[in-house]
C-alpha atoms as a PDB file:
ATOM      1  CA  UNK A   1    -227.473  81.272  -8.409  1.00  0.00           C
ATOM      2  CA  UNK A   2    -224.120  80.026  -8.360  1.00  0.00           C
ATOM      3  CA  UNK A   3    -220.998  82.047  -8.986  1.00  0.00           C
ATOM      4  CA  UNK A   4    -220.938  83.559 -12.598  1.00  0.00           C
ATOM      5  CA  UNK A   5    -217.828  85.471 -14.217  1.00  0.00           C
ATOM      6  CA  UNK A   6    -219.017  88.896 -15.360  1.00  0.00           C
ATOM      7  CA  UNK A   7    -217.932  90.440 -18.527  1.00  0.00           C
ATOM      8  CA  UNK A   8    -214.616  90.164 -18.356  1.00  0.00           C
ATOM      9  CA  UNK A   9    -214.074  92.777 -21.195  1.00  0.00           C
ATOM     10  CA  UNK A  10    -214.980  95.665 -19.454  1.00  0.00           C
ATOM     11  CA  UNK A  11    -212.344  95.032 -15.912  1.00  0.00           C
ATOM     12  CA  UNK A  12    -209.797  93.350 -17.815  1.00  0.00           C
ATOM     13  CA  UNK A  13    -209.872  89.938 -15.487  1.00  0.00           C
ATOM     14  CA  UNK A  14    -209.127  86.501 -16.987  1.00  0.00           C
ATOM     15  CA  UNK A  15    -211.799  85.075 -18.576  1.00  0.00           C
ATOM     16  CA  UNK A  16    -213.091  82.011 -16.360  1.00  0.00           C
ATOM     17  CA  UNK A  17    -211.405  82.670 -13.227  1.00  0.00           C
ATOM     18  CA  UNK A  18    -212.064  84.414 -10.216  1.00  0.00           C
ATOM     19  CA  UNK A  19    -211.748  87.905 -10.663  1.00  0.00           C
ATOM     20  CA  UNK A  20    -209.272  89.830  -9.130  1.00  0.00           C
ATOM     21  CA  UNK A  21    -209.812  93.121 -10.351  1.00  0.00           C
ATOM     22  CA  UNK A  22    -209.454  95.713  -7.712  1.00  0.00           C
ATOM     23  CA  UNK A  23    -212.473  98.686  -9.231  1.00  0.00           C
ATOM     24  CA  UNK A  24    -215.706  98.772  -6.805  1.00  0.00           C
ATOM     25  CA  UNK A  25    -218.050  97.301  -8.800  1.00  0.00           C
ATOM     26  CA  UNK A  26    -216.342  94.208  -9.037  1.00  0.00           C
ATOM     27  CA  UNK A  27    -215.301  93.838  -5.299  1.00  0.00           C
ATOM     28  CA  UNK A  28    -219.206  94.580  -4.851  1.00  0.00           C
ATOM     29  CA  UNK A  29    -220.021  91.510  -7.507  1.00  0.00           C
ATOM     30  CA  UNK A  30    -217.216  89.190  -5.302  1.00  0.00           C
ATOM     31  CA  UNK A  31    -219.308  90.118  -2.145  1.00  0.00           C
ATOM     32  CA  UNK A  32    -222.753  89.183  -3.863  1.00  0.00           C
ATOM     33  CA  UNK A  33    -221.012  86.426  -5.071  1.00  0.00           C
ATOM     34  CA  UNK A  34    -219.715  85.122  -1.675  1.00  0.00           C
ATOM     35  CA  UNK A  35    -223.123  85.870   0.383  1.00  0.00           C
ATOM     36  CA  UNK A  36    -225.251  83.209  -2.120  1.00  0.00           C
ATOM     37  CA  UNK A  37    -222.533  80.751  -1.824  1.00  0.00           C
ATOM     38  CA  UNK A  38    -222.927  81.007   1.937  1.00  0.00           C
ATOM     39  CA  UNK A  39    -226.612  80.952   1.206  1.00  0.00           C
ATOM     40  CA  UNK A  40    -226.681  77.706  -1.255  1.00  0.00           C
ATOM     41  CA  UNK A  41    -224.644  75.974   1.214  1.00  0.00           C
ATOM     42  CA  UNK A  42    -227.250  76.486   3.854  1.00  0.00           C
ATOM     43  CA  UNK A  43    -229.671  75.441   1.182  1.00  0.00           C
ATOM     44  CA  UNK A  44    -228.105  72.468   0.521  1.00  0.00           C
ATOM     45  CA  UNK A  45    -227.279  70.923   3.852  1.00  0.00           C
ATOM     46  CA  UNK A  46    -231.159  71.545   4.950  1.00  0.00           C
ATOM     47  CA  UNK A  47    -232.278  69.539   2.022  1.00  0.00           C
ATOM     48  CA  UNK A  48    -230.015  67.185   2.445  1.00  0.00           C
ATOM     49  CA  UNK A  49    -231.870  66.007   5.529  1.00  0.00           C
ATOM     50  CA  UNK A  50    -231.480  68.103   7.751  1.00  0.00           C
ATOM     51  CA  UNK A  51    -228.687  70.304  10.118  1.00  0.00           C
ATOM     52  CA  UNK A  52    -227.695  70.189  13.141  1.00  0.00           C
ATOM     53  CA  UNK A  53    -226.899  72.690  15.443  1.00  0.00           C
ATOM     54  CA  UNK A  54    -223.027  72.294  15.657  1.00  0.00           C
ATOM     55  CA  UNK A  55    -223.054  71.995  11.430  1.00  0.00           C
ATOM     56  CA  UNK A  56    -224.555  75.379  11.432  1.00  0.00           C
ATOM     57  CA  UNK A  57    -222.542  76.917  14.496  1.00  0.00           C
ATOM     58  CA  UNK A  58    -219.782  75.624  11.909  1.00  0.00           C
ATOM     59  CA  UNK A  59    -221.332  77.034   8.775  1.00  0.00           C
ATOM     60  CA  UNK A  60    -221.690  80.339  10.181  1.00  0.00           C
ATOM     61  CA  UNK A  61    -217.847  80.621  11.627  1.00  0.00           C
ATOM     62  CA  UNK A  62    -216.123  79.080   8.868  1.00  0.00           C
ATOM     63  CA  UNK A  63    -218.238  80.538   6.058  1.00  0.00           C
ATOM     64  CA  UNK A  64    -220.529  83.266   6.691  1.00  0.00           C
ATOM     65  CA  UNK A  65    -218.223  85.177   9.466  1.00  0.00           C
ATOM     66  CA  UNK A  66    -215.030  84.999   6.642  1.00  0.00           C
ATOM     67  CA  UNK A  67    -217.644  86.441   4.199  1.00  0.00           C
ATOM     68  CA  UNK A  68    -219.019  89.307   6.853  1.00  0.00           C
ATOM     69  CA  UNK A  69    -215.453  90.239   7.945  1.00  0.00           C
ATOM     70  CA  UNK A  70    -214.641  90.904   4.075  1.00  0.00           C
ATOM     71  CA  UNK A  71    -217.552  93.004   3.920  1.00  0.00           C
ATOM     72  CA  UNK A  72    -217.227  94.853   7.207  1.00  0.00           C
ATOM     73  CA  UNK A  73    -213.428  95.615   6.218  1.00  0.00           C
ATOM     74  CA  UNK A  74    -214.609  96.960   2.582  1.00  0.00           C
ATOM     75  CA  UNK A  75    -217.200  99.000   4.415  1.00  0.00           C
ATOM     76  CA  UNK A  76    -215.307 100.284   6.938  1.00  0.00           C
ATOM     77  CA  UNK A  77    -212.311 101.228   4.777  1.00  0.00           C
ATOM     78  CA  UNK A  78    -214.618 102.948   2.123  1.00  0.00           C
ATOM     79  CA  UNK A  79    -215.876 105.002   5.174  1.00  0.00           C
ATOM     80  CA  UNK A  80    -212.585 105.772   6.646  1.00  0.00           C
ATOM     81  CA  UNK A  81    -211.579 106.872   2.948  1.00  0.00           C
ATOM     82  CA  UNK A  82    -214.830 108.926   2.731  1.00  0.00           C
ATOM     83  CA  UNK A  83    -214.022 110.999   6.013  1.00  0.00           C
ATOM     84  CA  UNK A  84    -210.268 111.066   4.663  1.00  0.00           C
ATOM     85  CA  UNK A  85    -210.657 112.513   1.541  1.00  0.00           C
ATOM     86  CA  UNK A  86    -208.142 114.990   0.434  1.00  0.00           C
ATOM     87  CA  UNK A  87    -205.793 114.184   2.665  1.00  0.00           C
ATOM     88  CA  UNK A  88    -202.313 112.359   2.430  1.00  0.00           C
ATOM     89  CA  UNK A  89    -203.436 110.086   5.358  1.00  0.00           C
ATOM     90  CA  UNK A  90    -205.519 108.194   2.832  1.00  0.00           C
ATOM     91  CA  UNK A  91    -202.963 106.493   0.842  1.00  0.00           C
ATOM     92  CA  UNK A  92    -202.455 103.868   3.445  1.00  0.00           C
ATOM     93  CA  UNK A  93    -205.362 102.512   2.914  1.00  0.00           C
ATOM     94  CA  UNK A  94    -205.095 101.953   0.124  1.00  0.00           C
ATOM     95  CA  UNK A  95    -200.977 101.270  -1.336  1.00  0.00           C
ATOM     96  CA  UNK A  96    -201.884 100.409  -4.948  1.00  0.00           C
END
């Protein structure tokens, strides 16, 4: 499952490029998107005879750790936000 442009009528993004559209549910499909390209990465360099452990110390930190940090950030903002709510403090996290 490689990286598949969703319907593009429904956010308004360009139609074959990465989307960039800022609602949840497409920051949610960028994350899914990001975790199996992580993943088919893996798969490939283990069937591709093998991995060693300083390919996959380097797989994890310049792949997978980007990936997580994206994910932790969007979690922890959307919880920040959550305990926020209602008050003017919240519009720093998010300017737009």
């Amino acid at each position: 499952m490689s990286y598949q442009p969703h319907d593009v009528t429904k956010c308004g993004c360009v139609a074959g490029g990465p989307c960039a559209c800022p609602c949840q549910k497409c920051a949610d499909y960028r994350i899914r998107a990001w975790r199996l390209e992580g993943l088919e990465l893996l798969e490939r360099r283990l069937h591709a005879g093998g991995i060693e452990a300083i390919d996959l110390a380097e797989l994890v930190f310049c792949h997978l750790r980007p990936m997580l940090d994206r994910l932790i950030e969007t979690e922890v903002r959307r919880e920040v936000a959550r305990m926020l709510k209602g008050r003017a403090v919240v519009s720093f996290l998010d300017p737009g």
